[in-house]
Protein backbone atom coordinates (compact mmCIF):
# COMPACT_ATOMS: atom_id res chain seq x y z
CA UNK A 1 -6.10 -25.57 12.49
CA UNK A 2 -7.51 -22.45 13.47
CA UNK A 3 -6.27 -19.44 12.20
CA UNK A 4 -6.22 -16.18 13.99
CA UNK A 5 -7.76 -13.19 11.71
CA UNK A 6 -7.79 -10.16 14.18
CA UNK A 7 -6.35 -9.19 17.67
CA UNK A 8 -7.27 -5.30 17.91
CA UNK A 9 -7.96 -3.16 20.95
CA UNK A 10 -10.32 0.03 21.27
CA UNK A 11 -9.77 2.60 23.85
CA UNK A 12 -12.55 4.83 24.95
CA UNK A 13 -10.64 6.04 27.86
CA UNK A 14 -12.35 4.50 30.42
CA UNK A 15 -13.84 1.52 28.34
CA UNK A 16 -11.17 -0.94 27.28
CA UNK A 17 -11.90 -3.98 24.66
CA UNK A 18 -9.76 -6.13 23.27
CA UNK A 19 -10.72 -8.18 20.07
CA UNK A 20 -9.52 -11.54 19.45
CA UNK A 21 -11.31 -13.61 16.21
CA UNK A 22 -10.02 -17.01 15.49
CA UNK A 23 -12.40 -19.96 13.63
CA UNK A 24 -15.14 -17.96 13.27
CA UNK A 25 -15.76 -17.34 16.43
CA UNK A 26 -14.56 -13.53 18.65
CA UNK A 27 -14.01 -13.22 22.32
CA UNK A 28 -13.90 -9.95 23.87
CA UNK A 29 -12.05 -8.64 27.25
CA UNK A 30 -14.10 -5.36 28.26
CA UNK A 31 -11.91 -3.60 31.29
CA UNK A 32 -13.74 -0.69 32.95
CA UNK A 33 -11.39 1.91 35.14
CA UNK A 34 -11.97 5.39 36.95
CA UNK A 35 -10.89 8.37 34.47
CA UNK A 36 -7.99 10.25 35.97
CA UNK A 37 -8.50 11.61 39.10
CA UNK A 38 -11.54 9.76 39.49
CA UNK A 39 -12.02 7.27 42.17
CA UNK A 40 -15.74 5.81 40.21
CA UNK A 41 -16.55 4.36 37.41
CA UNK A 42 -19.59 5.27 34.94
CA UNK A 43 -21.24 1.96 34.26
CA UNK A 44 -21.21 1.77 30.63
CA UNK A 45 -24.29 0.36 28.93
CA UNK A 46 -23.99 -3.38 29.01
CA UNK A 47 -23.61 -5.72 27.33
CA UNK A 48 -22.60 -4.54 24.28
CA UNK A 49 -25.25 -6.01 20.97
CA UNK A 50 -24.87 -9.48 19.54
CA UNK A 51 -22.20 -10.16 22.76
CA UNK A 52 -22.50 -13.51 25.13
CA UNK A 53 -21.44 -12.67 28.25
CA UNK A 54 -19.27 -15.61 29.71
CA UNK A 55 -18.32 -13.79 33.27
CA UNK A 56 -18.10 -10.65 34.81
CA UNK A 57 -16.23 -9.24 37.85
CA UNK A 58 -17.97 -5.65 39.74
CA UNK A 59 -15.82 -4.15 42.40
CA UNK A 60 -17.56 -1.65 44.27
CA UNK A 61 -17.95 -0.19 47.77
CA UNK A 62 -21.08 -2.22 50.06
CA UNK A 63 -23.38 1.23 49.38
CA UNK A 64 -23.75 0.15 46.11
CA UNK A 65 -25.21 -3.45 46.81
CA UNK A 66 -29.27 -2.17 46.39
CA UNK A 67 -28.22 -0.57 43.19
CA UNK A 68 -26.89 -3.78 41.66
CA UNK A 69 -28.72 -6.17 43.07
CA UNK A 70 -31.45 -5.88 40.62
CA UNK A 71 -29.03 -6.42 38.05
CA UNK A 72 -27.80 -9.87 39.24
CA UNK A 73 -31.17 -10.67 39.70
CA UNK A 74 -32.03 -10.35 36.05
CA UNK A 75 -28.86 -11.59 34.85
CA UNK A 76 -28.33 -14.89 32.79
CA UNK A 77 -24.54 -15.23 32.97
CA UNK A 78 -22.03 -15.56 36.21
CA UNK A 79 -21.22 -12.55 38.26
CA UNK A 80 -18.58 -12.23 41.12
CA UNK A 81 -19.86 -8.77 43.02
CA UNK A 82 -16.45 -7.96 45.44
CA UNK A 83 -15.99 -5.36 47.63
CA UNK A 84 -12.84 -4.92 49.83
CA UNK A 85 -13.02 -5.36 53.31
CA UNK A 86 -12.43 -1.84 54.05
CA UNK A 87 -14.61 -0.10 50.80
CA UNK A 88 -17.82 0.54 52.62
CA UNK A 89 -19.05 3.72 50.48
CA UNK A 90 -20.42 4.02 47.32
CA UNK A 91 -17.55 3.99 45.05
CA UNK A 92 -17.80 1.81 41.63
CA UNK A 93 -14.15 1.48 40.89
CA UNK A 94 -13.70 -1.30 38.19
CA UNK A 95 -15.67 -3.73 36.10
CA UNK A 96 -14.58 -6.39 33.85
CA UNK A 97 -16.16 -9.04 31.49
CA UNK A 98 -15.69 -11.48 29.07
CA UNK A 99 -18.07 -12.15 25.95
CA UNK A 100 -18.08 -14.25 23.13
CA UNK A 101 -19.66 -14.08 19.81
CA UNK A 102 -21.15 -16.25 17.00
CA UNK A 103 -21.41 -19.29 19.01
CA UNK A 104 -23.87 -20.88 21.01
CA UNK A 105 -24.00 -20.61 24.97
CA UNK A 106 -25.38 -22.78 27.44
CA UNK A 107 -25.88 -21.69 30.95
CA UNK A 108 -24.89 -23.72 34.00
CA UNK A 109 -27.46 -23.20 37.27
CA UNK A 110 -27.29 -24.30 40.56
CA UNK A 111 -30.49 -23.96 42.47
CA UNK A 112 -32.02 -21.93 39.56
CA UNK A 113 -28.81 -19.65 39.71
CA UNK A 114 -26.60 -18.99 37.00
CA UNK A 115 -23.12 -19.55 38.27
CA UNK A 116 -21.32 -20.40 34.48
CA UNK A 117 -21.49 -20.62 31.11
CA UNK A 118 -19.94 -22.93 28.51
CA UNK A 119 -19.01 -23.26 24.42
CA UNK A 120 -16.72 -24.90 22.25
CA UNK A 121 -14.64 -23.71 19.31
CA UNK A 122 -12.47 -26.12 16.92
CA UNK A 123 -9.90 -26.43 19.61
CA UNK A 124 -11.49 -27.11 23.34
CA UNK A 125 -14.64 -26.81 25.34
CA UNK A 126 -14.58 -23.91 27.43
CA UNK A 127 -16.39 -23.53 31.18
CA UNK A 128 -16.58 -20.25 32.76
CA UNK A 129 -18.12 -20.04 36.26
CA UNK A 130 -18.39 -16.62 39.03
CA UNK A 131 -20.24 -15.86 41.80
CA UNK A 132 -20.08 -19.51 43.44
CA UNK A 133 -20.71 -19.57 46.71
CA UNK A 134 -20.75 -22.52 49.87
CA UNK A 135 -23.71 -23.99 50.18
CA UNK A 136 -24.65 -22.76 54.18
CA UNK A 137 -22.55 -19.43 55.25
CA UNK A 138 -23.55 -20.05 58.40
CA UNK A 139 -20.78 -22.91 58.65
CA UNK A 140 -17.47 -22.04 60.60
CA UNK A 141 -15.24 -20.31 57.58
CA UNK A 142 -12.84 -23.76 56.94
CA UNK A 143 -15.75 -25.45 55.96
CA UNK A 144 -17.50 -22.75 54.16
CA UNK A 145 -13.75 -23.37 52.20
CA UNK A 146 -14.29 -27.04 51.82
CA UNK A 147 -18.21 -26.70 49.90
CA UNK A 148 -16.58 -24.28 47.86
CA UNK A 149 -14.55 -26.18 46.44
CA UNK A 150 -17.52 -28.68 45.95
CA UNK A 151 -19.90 -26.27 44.64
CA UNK A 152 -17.25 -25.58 42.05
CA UNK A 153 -16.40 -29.59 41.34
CA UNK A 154 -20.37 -29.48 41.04
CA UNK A 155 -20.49 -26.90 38.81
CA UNK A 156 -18.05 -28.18 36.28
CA UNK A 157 -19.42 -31.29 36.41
CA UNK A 158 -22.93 -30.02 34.35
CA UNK A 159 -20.07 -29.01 31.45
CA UNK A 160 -18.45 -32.42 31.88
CA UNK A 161 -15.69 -31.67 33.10
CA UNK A 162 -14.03 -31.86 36.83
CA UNK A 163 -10.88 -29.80 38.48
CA UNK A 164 -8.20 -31.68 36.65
CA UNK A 165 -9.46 -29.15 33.67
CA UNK A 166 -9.42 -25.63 35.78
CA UNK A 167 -6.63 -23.60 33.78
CA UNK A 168 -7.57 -20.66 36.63
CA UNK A 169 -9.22 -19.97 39.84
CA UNK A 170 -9.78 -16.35 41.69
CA UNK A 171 -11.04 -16.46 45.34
CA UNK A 172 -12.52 -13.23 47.15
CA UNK A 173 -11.99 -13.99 50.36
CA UNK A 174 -14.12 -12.06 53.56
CA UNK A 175 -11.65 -11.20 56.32
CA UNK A 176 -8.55 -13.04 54.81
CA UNK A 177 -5.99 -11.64 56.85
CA UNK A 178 -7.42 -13.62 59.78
CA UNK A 179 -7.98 -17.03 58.31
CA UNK A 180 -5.70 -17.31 55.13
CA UNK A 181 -3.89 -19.93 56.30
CA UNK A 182 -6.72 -22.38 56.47
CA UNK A 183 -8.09 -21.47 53.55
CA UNK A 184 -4.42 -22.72 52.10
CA UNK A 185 -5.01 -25.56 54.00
CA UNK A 186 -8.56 -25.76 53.14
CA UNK A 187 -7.33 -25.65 49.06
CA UNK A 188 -4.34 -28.26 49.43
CA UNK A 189 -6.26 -31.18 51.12
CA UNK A 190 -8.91 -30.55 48.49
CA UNK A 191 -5.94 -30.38 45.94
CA UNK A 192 -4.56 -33.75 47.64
CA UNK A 193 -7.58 -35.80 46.99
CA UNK A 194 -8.20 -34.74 43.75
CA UNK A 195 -4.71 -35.79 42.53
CA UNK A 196 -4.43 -31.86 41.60
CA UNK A 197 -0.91 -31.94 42.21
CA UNK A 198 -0.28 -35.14 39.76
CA UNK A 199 -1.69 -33.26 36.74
CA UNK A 200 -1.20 -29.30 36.63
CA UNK A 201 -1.81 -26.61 39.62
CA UNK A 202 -3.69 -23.88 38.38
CA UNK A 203 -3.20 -20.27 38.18
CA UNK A 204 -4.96 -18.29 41.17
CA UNK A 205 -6.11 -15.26 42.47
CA UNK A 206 -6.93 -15.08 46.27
CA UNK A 207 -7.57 -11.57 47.67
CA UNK A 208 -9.43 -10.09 50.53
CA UNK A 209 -12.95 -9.51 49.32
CA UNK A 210 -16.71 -9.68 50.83
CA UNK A 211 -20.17 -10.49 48.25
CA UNK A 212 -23.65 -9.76 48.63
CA UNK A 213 -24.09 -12.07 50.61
CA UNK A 214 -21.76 -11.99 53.53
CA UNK A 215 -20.33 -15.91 52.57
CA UNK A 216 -17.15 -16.59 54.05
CA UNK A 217 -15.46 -16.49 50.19
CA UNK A 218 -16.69 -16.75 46.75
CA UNK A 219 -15.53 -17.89 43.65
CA UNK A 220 -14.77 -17.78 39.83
CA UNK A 221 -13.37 -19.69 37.30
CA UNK A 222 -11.78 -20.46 34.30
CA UNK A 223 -12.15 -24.22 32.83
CA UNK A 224 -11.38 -25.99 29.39
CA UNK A 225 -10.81 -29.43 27.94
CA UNK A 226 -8.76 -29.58 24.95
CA UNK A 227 -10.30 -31.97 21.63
CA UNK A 228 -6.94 -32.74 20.07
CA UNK A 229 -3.48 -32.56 21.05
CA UNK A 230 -2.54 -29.51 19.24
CA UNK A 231 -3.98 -27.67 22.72
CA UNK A 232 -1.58 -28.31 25.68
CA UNK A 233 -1.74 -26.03 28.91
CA UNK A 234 1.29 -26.30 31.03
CA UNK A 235 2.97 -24.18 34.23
CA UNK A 236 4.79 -21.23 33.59
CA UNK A 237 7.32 -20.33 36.25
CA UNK A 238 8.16 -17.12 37.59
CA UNK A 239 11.92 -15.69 36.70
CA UNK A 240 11.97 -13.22 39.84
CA UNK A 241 10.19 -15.46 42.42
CA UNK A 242 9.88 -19.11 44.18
CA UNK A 243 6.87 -20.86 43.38
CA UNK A 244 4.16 -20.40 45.66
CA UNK A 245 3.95 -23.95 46.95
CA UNK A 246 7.84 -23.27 48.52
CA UNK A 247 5.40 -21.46 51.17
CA UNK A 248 2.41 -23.93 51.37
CA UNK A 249 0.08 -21.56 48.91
CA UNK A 250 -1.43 -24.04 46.14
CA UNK A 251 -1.12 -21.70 42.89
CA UNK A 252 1.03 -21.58 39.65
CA UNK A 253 2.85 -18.08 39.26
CA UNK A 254 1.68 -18.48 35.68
CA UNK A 255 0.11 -20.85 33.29
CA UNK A 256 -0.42 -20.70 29.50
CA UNK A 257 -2.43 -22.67 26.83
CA UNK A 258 -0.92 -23.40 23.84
CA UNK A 259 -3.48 -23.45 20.95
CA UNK A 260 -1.60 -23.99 17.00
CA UNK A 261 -2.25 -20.59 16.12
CA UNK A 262 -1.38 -18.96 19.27
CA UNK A 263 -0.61 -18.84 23.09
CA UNK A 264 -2.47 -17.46 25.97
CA UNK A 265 -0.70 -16.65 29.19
CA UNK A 266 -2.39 -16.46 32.66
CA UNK A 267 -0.46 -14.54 35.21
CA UNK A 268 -1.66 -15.50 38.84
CA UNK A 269 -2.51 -12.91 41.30
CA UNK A 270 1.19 -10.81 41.61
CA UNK A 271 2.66 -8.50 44.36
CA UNK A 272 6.03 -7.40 45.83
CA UNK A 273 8.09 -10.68 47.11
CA UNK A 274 11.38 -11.38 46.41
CA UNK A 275 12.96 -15.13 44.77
CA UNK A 276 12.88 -15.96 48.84
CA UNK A 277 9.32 -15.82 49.41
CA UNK A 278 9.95 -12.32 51.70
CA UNK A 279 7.54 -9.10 51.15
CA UNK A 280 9.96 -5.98 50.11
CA UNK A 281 9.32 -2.66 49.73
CA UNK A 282 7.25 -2.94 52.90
CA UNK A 283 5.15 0.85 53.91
CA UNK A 284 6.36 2.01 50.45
CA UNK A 285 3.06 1.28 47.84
CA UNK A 286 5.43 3.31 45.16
CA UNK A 287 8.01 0.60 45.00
CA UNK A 288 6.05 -2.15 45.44
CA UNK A 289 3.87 -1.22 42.67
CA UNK A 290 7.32 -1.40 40.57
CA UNK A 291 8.44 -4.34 42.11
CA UNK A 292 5.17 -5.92 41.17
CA UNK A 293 4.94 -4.87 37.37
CA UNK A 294 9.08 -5.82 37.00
CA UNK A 295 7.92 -9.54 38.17
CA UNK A 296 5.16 -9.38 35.77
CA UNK A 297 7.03 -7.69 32.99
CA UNK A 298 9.80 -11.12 33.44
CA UNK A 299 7.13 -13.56 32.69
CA UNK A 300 5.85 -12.06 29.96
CA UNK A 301 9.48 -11.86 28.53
CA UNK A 302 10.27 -15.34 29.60
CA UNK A 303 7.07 -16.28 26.92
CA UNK A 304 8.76 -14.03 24.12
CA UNK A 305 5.73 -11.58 25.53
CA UNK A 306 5.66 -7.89 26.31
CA UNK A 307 2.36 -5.50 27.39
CA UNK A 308 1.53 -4.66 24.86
CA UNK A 309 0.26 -8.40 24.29
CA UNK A 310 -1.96 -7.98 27.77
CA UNK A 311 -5.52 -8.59 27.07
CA UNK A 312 -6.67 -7.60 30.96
CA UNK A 313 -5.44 -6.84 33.93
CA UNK A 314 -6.53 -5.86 37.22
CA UNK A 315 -5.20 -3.77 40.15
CA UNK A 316 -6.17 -4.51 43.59
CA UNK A 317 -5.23 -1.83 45.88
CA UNK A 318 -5.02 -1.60 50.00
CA UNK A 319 -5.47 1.87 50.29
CA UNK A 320 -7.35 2.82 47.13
CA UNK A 321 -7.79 6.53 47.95
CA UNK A 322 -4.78 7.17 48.31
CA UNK A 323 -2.63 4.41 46.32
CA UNK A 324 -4.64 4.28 42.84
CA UNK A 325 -2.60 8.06 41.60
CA UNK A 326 0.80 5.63 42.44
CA UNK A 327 -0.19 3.11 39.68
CA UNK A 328 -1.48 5.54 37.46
CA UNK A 329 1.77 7.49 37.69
CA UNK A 330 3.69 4.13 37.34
CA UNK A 331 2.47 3.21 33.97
CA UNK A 332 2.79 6.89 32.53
CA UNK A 333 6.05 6.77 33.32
CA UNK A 334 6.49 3.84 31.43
CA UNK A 335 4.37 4.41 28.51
CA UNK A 336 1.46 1.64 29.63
CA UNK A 337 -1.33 4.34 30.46
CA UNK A 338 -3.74 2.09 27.94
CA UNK A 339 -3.41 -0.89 29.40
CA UNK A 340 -6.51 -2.52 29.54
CA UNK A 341 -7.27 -2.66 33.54
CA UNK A 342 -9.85 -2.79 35.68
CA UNK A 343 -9.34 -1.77 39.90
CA UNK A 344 -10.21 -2.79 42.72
CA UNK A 345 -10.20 -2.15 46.48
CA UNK A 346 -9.19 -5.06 48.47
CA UNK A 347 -7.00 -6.90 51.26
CA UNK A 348 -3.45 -8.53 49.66
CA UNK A 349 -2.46 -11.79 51.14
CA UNK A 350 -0.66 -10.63 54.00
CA UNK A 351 -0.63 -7.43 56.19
CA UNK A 352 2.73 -5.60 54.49
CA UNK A 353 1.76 -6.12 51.01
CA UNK A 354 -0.21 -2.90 49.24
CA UNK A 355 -0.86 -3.64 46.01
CA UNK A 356 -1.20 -6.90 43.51
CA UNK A 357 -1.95 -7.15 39.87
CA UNK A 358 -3.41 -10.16 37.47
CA UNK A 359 -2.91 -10.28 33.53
CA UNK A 360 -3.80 -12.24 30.82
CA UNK A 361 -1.60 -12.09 27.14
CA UNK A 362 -1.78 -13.29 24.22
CA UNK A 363 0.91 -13.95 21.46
């Protein structure tokens, strides 16, 4: 059995890393966010020494595409570039990665592209894959969808292992508002013939979000197969809301991995509906923030969690400009001004919600 020697946080005030060392081997969650008052980030030198970096999310406005495509072209680990549909200047506004350390690393390419990385520890094999992308974006955006999902079955596949093992899934979607629907269809006939909805449904981000590259909707995800069973991953429902699949949306509110020495809990992409399925709060960002963060705060109590066991988090906002001061206010209110959280600017699911948060824990 593994046995967990150190969970500790450092706060820079704009740098956030969490510390988690169990057999031997430490993980990090880095969490970049805008200093108050800020809407930018500094990009802080990266990656830290003696760190393997697994995946990393940018959010950014499209002016900053020339600076960082250099970067991705001289990276060797998976990066998902997003910026929202409507961030078209030059704003950096979050950045957030996860590295490992003491442990060998091997990368997973797809036309001599990096798209994932994989290790093992006492417990599971891991699989970490961002960035993936349909094969021809020149494809009507259902199908773009469909080879998505393939790319990503692909993917997995070089780390032995197939969807039945995703844990989670995020997808930045271009233009959502008009075609979210068959990208639900696209995911449940994929989820269908894959006997998804025999085993476990995973936990899911899907937000409005363009890439470099102007595809339809890109990718990343999050991928393990257990070696004993001391390692169990199971759904985590939602105290304060339906399940998603009550309104034909193929995600888990929640899921979390038990391990013997500990438990991590996934919190799917979160915003302001009600145990009905019904956006509330609607034109009022303020409310739905708190409406938001009381759902998430009632999973995290339902696993005998609170914040102050959140590894990362991040905040995707409609209206950035003008909405990011709500959320900051929010969690000085309520004494969570170091959470470790990363924003971004991007379209929520549907045209009345303003705001959604993600979180990982850990107990």
């Amino acid at each position: 059995m593994s046995e967990v020697k150190a969970f500790s946080r450092e706060n820079t005030g704009t740098l956030d890393v969490v510390n988690l060392s169990s057999g031997g081997i430490k993980t990090q969650q880095m969490s970049v966010h805008p200093a108050n008052g800020s809407r930018s980030i500094d990009f802080p030198e990266f990656p830290p020494p003696g760190a393997e970096i697994l995946s990393q999310f940018i959010f950014g406005g499209c002016r900053r595409q020339d600076e960082v495509r250099p970067m991705e072209d001289e990276e060797t680990w998976p990066v998902t570039w997003v910026h929202g549909d409507g961030c078209g200047g030059n704003c950096l506004s979050g950045m957030q990665a996860q590295a490992v350390c003491n442990v060998p690393v091997t990368n997973i390419e797809m036309k001599g592209r990096v798209v994932g990385r994989a290790y093992e520890d006492d417990d599971a094999e891991y699989c970490h894959l961002g960035g993936v992308m349909p094969v021809d974006i020149s494809r009507p955006k259902a199908e773009q969808a469909r080879s998505l999902f393939e790319q990503i079955e692909s993917a997995l596949a070089k780390a032995d292992m197939d969807f039945l093992n995703v844990v989670r899934t995020w997808f930045y979607i271009q233009d959502m508002l008009d075609w979210y629907t068959e990208f639900n269809t696209a995911r449940t006939t994929f989820f269908n013939e894959r006997k998804v909805f025999d085993h476990y449904v995973p936990a899911s981000t899907g937000i409005g979000g363009s890439n470099l590259v102007g595809a339809a909707i890109s990718a990343a995800v999050f991928a393990m197969r257990p070696k004993h069973d001391g390692v169990t991953v199971r759904e985590v429902p939602s105290p304060l809301q339906c399940p998603a699949t009550d309104y034909r949306s193929s995600f888990s509110r929640a899921a979390e991995v038990q391990y013997p020495d500990r438990r991590h809990l996934y919190i799917s992409g979160t915003a302001s509906i009600d145990s009905d399925g019904n956006t509330v709060y609607v034109d009022d960002t303020a409310k739905q923030i708190e409406k938001t963060m009381d759902v998430c705060e009632a999973i995290l109590e339902s696993r005998g969690m609170d914040w102050s066991d959140t590894t990362r988090m991040i905040a995707y906002f409609k209206s950035f400009k003008e909405d990011q001061s709500l959320f900051t206010e929010y969690c000085q209110k309520h004494g969570l001004a170091d959470l470790p959280a990363a924003y971004a600017h991007a379209t929520v699911c549907r045209p009345d919600l303003l705001f959604e948060v993600e979180l990982d824990a850990v107990k």
